[in-house]
C-alpha atoms as a PDB file:
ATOM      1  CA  UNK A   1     -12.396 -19.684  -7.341  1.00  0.00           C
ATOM      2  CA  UNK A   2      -9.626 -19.124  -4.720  1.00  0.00           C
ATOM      3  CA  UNK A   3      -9.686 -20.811  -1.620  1.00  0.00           C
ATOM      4  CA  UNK A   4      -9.785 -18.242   1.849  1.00  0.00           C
ATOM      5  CA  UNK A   5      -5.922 -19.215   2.221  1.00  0.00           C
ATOM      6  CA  UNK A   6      -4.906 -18.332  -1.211  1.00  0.00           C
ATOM      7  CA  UNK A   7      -6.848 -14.876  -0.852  1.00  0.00           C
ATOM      8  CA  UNK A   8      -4.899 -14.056   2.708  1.00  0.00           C
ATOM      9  CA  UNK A   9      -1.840 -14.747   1.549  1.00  0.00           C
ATOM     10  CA  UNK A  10      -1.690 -12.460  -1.914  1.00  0.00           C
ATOM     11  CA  UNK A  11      -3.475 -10.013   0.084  1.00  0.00           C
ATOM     12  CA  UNK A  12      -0.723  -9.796   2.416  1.00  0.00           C
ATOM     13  CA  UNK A  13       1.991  -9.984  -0.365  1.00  0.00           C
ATOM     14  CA  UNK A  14       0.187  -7.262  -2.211  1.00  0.00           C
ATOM     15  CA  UNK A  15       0.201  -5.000   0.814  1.00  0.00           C
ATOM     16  CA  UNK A  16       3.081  -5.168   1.868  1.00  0.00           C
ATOM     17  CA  UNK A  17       4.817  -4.696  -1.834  1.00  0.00           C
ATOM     18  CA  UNK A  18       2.730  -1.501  -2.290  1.00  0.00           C
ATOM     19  CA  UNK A  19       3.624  -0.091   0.935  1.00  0.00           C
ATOM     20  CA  UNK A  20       7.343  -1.110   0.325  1.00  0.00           C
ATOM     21  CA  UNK A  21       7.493   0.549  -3.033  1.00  0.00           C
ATOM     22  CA  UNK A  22       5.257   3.349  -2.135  1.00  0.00           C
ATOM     23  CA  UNK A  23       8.044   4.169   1.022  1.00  0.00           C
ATOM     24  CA  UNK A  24      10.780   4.055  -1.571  1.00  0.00           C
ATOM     25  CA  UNK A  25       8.976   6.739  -3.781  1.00  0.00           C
ATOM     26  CA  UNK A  26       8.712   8.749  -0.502  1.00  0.00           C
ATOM     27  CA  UNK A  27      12.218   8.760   1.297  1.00  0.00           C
ATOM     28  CA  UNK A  28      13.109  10.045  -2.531  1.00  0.00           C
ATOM     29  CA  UNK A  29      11.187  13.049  -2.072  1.00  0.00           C
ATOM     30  CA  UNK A  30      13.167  15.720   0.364  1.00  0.00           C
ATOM     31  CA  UNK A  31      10.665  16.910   3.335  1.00  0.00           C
ATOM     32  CA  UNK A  32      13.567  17.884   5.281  1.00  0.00           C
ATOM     33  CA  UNK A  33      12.143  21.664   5.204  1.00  0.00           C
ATOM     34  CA  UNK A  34       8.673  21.251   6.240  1.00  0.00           C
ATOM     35  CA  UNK A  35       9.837  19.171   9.428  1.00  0.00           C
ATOM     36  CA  UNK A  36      10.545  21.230  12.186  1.00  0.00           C
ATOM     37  CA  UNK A  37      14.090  21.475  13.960  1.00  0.00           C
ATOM     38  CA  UNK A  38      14.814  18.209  16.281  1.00  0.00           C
ATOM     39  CA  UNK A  39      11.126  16.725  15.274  1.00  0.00           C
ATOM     40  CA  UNK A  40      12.795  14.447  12.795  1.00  0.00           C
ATOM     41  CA  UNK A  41      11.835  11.224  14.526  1.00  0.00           C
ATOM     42  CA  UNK A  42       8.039  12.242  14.449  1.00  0.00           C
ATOM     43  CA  UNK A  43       8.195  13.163  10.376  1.00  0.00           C
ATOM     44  CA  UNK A  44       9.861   9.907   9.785  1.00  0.00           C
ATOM     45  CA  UNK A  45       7.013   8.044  11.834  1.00  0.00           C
ATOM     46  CA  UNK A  46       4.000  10.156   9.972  1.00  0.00           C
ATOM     47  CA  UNK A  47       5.854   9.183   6.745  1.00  0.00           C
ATOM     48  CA  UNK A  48       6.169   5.650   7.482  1.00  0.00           C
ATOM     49  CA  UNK A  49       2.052   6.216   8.429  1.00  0.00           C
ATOM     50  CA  UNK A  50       1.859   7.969   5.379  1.00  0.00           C
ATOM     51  CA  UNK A  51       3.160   5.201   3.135  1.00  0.00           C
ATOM     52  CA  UNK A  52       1.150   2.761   4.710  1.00  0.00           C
ATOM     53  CA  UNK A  53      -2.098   4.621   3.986  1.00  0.00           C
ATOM     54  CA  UNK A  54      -1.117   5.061   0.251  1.00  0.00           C
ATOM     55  CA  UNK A  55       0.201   1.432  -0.533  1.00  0.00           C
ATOM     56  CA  UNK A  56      -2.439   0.178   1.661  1.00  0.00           C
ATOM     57  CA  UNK A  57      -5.083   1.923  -0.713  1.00  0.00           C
ATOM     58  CA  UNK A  58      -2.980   1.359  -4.209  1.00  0.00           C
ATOM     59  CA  UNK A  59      -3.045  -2.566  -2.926  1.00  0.00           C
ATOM     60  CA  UNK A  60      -6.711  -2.535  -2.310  1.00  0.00           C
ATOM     61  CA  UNK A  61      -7.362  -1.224  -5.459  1.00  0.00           C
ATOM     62  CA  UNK A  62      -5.157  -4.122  -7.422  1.00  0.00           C
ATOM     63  CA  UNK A  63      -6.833  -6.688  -5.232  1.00  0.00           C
ATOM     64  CA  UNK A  64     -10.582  -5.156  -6.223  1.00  0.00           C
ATOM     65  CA  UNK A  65      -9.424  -4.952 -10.296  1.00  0.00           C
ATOM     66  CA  UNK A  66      -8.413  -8.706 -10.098  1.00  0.00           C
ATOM     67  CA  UNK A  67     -11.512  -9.786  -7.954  1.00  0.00           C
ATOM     68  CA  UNK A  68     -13.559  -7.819  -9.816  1.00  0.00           C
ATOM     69  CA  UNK A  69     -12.578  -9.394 -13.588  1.00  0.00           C
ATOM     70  CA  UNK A  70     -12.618 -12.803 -12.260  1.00  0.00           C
ATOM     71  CA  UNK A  71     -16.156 -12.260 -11.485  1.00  0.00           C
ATOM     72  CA  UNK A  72     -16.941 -11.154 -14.792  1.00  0.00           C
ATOM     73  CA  UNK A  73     -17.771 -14.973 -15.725  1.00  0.00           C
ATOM     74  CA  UNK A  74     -20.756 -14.440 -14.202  1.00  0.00           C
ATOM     75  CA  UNK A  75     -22.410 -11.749 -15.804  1.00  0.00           C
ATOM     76  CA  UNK A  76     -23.215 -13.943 -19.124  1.00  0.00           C
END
């Protein structure tokens, strides 16, 4: 069993990996047409949003697979 610590910590890595590779996949895609004309700042902050929503979920899900099979010991 992992100690509190150990659980904050990967947590934290994992979140902040997803959101970092989940931002890379997104500044890849082109949005420049659906932002309007000088409101580039604002897309780029609702993208940045964006991305953490997404990796934010993807990491929660990773974290809930590996809690999740490690508790598996206990069913038998």
């Amino acid at each position: 069993m992992m100690s509190i610590g150990t659980t904050a910590i990967i947590s934290i890595i994992s979140h902040l990996i997803f959101i970092y590779i989940t931002w890379r996949v997104i500044i890849k895609i082109n949005f420049e047409p659906l932002l309007r004309k000088g409101h580039t700042t604002e897309g780029k902050i609702f993208l940045l949003f964006l991305a953490i929503v997404i990796g934010t979920g993807v990491s929660h899900f990773f974290l809930d697979i590996l809690q999740w099979s490690g508790d598996l010991i206990y069913l038998f």
